[in-house]
C-alpha atoms as a PDB file:
ATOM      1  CA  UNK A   1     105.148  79.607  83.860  1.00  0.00           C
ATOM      2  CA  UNK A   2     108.006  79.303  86.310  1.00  0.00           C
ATOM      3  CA  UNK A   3     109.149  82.993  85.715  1.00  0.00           C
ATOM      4  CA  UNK A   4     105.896  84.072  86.310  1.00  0.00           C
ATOM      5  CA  UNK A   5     105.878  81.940  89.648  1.00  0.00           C
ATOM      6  CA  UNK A   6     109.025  83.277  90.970  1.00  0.00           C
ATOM      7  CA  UNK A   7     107.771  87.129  90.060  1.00  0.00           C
ATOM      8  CA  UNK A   8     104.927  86.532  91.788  1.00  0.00           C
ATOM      9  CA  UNK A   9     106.569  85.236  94.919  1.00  0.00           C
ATOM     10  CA  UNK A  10     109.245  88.094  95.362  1.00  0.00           C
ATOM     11  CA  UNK A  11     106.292  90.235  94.925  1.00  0.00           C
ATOM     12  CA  UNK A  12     104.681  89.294  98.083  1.00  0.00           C
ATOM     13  CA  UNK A  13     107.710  88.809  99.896  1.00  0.00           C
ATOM     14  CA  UNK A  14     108.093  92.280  99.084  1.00  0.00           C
ATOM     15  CA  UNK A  15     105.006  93.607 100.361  1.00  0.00           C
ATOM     16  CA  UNK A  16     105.333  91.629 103.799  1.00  0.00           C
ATOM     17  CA  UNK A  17     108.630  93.142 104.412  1.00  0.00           C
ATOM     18  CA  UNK A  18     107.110  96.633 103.346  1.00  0.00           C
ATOM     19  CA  UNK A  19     104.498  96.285 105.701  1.00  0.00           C
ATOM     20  CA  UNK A  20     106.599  94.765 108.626  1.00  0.00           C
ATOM     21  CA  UNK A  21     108.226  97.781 108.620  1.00  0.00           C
ATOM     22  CA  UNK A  22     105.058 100.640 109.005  1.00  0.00           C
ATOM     23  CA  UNK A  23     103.908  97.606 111.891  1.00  0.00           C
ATOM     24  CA  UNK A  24     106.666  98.547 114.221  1.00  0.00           C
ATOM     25  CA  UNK A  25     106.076 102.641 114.584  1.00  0.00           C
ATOM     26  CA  UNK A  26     104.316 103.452 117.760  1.00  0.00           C
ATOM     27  CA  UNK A  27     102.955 106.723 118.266  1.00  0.00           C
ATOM     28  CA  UNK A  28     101.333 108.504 121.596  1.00  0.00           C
ATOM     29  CA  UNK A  29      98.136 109.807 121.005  1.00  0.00           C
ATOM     30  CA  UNK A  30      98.675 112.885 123.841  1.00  0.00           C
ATOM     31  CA  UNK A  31     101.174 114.462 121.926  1.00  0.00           C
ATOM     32  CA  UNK A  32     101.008 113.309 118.037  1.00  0.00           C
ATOM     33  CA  UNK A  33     100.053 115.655 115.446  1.00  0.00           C
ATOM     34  CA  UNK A  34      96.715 115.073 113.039  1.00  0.00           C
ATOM     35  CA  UNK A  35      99.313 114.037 110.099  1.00  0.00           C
ATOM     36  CA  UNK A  36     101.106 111.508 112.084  1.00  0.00           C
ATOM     37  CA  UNK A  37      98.147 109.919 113.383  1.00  0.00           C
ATOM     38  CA  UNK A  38      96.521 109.762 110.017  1.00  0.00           C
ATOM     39  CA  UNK A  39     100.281 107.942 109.020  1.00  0.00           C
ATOM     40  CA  UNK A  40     100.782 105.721 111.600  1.00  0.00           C
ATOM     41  CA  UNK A  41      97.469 104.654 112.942  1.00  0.00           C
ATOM     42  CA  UNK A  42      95.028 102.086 110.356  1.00  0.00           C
ATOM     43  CA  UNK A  43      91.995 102.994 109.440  1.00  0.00           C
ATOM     44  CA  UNK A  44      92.043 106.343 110.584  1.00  0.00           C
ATOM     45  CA  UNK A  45      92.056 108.764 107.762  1.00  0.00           C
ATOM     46  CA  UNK A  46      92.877 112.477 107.957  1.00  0.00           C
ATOM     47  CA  UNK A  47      89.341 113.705 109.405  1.00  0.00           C
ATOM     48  CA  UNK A  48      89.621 110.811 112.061  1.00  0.00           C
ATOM     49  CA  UNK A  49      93.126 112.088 112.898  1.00  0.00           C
ATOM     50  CA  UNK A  50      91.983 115.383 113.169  1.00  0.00           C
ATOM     51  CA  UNK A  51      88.996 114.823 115.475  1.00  0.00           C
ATOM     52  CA  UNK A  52      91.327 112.817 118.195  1.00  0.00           C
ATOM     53  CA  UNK A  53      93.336 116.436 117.989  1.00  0.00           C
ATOM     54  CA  UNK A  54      90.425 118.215 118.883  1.00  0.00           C
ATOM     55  CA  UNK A  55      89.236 115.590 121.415  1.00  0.00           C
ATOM     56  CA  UNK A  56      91.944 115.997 122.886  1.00  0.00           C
ATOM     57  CA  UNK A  57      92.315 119.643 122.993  1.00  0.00           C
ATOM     58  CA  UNK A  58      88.528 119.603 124.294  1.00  0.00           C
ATOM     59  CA  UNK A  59      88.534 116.620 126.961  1.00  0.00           C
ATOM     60  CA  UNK A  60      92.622 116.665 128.090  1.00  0.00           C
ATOM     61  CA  UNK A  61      95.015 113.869 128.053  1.00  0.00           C
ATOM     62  CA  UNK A  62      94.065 109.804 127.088  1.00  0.00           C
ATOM     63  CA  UNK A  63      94.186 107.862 130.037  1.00  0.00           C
ATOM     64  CA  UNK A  64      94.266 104.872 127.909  1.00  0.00           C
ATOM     65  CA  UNK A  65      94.192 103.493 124.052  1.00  0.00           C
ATOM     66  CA  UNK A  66      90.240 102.595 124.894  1.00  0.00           C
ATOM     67  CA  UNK A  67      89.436 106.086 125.751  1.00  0.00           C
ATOM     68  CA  UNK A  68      90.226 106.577 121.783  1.00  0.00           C
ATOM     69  CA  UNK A  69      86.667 104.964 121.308  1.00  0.00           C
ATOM     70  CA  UNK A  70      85.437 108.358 122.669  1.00  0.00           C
ATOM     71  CA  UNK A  71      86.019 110.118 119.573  1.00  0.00           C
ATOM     72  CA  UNK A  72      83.737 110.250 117.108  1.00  0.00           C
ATOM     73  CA  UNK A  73      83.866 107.911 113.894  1.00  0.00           C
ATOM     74  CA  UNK A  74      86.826 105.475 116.226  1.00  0.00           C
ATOM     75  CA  UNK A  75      85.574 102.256 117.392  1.00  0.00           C
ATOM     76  CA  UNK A  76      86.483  99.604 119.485  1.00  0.00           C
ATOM     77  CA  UNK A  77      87.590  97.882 116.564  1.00  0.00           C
ATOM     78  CA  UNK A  78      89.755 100.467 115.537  1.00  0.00           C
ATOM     79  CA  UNK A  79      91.394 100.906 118.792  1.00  0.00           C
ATOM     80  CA  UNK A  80      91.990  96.927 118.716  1.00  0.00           C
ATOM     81  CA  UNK A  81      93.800  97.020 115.363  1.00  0.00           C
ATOM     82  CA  UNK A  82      96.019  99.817 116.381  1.00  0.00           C
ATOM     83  CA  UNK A  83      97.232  98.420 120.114  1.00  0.00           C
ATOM     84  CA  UNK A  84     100.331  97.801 119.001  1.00  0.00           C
ATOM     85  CA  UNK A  85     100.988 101.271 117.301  1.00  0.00           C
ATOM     86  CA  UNK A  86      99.490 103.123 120.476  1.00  0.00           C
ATOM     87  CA  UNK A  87     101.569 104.575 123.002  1.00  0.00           C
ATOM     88  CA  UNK A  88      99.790 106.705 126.177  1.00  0.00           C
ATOM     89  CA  UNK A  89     101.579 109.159 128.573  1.00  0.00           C
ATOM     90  CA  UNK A  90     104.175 111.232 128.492  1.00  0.00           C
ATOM     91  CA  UNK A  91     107.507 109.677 128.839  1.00  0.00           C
ATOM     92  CA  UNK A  92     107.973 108.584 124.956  1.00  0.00           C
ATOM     93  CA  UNK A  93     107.761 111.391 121.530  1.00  0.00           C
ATOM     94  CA  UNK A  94     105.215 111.453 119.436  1.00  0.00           C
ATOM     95  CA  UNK A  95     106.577 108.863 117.058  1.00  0.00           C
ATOM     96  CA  UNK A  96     108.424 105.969 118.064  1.00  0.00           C
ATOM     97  CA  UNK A  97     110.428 104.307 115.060  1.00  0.00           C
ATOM     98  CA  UNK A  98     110.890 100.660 115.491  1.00  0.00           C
ATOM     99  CA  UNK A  99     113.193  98.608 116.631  1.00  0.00           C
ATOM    100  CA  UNK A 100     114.306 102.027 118.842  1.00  0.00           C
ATOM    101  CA  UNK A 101     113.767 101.932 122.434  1.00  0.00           C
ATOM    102  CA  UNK A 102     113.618 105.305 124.654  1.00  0.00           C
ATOM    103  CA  UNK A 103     115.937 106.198 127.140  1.00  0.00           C
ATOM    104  CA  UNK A 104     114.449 105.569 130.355  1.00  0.00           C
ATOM    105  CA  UNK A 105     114.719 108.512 132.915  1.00  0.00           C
ATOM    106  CA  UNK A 106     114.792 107.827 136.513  1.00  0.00           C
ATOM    107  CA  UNK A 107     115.548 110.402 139.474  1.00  0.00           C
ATOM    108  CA  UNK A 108     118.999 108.993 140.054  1.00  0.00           C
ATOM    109  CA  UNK A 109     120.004 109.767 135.958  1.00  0.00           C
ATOM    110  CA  UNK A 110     118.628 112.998 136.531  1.00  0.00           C
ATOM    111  CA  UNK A 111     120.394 113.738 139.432  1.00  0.00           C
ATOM    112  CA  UNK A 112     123.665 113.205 137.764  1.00  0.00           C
ATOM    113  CA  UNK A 113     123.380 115.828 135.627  1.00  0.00           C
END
């Protein structure tokens, strides 16, 4: 019974490092392809993904994460359960991995070069 026990509890200490590490990839939603929003974003599938591309295309930049709620077949909920993962704007890529922070640029760095 005991080996069984132990198996069982490195199993889900496996799976909550696993998923601890998918939690910590942001992506922005102005500038992310269909594929990486269908891998970094839950609940939002491949057709999801590729309707916030076209949105996008069709309506111009998110202002905000709630504007996602626009797009048809992404709720509020949705939205909610990805604020972690969602990034807005223009001054980070399209995929963030975690633990990474971007550089940030103001007018005196860019002066310098």
């Amino acid at each position: 019974m005991k080996p069984l026990s132990t198996l069982l509890s490195s199993l889900v200490l496996l799976f909550a490092l696993v998923g601890s590490a998918f939690a910590g990839e942001t992506v922005n939603i102005n500038t992310a392809d269909a594929a990486t929003l269908d891998r970094v974003l839950l609940n939002v599938g491949p057709a999801k993904a590729q309707a916030i591309v076209e949105y996008r295309r069709a309506n111009g930049a998110f202002r905000s994460p709630e504007q996602l709620a626009m797009v048809r077949g992404i709720g509020l909920k949705t939205v909610e359960r990805n604020r972690d993962r969602i990034v807005v704007g223009n001054q980070r890529p399209a995929v963030q991995p975690a633990g990474r922070v971007a550089p940030v640029r103001t007018p005196q760095a860019v002066a310098r070069r």
